[in-house]
Structures are given as structure tokens and as C-alpha cells.
C-alpha atoms as a PDB file:
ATOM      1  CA  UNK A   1       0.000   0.000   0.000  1.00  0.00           C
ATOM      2  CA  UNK A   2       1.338   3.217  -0.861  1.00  0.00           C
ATOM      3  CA  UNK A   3       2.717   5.865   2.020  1.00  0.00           C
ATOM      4  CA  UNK A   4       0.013   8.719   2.504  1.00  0.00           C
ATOM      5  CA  UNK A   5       2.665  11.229   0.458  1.00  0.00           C
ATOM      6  CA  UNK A   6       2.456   9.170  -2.252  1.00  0.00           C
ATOM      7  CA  UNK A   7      -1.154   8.279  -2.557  1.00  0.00           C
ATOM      8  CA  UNK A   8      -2.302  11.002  -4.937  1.00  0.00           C
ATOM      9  CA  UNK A   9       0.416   9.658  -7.380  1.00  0.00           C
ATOM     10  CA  UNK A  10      -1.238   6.105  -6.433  1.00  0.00           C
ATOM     11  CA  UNK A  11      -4.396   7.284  -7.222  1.00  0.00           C
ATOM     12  CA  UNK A  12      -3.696   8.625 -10.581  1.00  0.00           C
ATOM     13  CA  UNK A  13      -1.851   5.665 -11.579  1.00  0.00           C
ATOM     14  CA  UNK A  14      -4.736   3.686 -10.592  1.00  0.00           C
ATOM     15  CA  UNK A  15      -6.964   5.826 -12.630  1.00  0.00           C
ATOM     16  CA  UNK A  16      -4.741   5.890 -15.911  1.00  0.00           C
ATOM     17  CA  UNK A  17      -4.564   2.240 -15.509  1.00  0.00           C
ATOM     18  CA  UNK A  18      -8.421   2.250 -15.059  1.00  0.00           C
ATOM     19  CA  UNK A  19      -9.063   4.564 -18.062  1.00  0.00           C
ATOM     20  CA  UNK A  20      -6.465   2.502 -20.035  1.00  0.00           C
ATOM     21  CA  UNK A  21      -8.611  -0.770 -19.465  1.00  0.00           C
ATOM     22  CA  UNK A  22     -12.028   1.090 -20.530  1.00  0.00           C
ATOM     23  CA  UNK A  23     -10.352   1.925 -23.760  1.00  0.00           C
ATOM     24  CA  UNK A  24      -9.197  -1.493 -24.367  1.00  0.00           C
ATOM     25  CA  UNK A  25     -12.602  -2.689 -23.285  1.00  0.00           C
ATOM     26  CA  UNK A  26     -14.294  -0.087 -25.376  1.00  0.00           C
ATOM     27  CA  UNK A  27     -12.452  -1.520 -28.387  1.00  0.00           C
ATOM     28  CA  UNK A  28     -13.107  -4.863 -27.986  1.00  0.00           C
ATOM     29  CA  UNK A  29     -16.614  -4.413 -27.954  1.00  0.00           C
ATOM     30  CA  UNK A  30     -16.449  -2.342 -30.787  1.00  0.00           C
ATOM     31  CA  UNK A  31     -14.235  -4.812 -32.746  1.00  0.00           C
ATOM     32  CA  UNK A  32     -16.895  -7.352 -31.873  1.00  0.00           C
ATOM     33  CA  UNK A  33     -19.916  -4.994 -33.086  1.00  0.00           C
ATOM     34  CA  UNK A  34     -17.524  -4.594 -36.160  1.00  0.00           C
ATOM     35  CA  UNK A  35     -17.455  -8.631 -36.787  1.00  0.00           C
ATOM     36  CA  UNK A  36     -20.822  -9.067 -36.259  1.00  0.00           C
ATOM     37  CA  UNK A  37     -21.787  -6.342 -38.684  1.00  0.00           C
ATOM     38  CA  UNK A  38     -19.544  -7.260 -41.388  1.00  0.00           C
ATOM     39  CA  UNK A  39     -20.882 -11.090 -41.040  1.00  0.00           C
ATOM     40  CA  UNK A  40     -24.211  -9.739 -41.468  1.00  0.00           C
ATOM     41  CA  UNK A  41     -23.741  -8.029 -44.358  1.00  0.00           C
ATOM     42  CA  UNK A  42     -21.534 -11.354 -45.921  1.00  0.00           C
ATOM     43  CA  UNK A  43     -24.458 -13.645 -45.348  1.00  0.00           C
ATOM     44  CA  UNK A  44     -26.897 -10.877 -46.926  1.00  0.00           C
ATOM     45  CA  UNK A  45     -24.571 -10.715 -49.666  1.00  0.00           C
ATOM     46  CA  UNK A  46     -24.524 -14.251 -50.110  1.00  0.00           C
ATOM     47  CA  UNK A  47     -28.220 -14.298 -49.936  1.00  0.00           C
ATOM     48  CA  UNK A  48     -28.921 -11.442 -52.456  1.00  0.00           C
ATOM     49  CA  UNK A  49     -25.993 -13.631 -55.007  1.00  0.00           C
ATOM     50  CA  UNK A  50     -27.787 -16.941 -54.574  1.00  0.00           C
ATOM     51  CA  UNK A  51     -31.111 -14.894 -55.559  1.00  0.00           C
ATOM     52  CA  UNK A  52     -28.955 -13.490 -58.922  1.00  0.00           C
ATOM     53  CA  UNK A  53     -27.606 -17.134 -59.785  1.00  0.00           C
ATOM     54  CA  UNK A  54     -30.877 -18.581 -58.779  1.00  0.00           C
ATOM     55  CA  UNK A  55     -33.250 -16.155 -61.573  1.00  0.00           C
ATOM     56  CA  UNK A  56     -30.126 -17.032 -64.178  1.00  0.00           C
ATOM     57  CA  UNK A  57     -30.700 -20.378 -64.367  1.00  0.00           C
ATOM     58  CA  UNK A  58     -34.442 -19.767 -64.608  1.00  0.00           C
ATOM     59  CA  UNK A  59     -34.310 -17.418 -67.656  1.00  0.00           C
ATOM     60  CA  UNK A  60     -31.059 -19.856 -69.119  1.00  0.00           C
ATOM     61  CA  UNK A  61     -34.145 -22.582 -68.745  1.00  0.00           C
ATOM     62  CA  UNK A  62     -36.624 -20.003 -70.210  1.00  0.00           C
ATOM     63  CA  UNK A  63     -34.659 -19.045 -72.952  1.00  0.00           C
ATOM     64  CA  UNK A  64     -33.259 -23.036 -73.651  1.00  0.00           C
ATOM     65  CA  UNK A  65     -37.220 -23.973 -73.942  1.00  0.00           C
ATOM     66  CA  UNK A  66     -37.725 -21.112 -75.954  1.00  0.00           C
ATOM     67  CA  UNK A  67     -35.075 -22.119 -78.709  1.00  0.00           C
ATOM     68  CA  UNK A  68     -36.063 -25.297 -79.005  1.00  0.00           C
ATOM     69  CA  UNK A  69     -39.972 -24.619 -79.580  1.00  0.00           C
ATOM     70  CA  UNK A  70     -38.374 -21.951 -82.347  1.00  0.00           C
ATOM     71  CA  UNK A  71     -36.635 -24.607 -83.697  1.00  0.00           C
ATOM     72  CA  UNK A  72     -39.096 -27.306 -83.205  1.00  0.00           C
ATOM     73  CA  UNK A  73     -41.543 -24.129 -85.467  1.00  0.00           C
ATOM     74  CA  UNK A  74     -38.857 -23.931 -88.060  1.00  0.00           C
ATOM     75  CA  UNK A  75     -38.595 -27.634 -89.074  1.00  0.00           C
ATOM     76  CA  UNK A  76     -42.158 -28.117 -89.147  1.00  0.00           C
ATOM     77  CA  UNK A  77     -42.650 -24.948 -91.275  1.00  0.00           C
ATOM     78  CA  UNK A  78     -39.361 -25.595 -93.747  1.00  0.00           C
ATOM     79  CA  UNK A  79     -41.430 -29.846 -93.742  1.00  0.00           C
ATOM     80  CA  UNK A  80     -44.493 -27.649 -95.215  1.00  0.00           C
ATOM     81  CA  UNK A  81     -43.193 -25.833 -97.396  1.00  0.00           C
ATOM     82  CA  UNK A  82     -41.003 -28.551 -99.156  1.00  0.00           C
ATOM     83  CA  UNK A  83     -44.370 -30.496 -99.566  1.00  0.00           C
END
């Protein structure tokens, strides 16, 4: 225990140290906060890309069913007309 003459230098040691430890503290949580945002917006991200790849294939599909009714048009139309 410090002497009584050199408490007040105790004291603001203690208090630095103290203030020192609430920064650290502060930054932790605030590095944590950081995470956790950051993972949120990855998995929304991830969501919103799955969603883009998702309506590709559907309009690849669309657009693959579409050619082959075109196709499936033109050879009966170029059968009629060679009749």
C-alpha cells in the first residue's frame, strides 16, 4: 500500500490504468460490433448472389425452352413448305 505522500500519485496511476482498461474494453466491444456487422452483411450478400444465380438459371431454362420450340416451329414450317 502506498505511504500517505504518495497516494495522490497512487491514485492517478490507478486511474490511468483504469481509463487505459475502458479503452481497451471499449475496443473490444467495438471490434466485436464490427465482426458481427460485417458477417451480417456477408451472409446478406450471399443471400442477395444466390437470388442473382438462382433467376439465371431460370431465364437460361426459359430461354433453352424457348429455342427449341423456335426450332421445333422452323422444321415443321421448312417440312411444309417442301411439300
Amino acid at each position: 500500500m502506498p505511504t500517505i505522500c504518495s497516494y495522490p500519485m497512487y491514485l492517478e496511476g490507478v486511474l490511468r490504468a483504469h481509463h487505459h482498461h475502458r479503452r481497451v474494453a471499449w475496443l473490444f466491444v467495438l471490434a466485436q460490433q464490427s465482426r458481427r456487422a460485417a458477417e451480417a452483411e456477408t451472409r446478406r450478400q450471399t443471400t442477395l448472389l444466390i437470388q442473382e444465380i438462382d433467376a439465371h438459371k431460370r431465364t437460361d431454362a426459359e430461354l433453352q425452352r424457348a429455342k427449341e420450340v423456335a426450332e421445333s416451329a422452323n422444321l415443321a414450317k421448312s417440312g411444309m413448305s417442301s411439300d
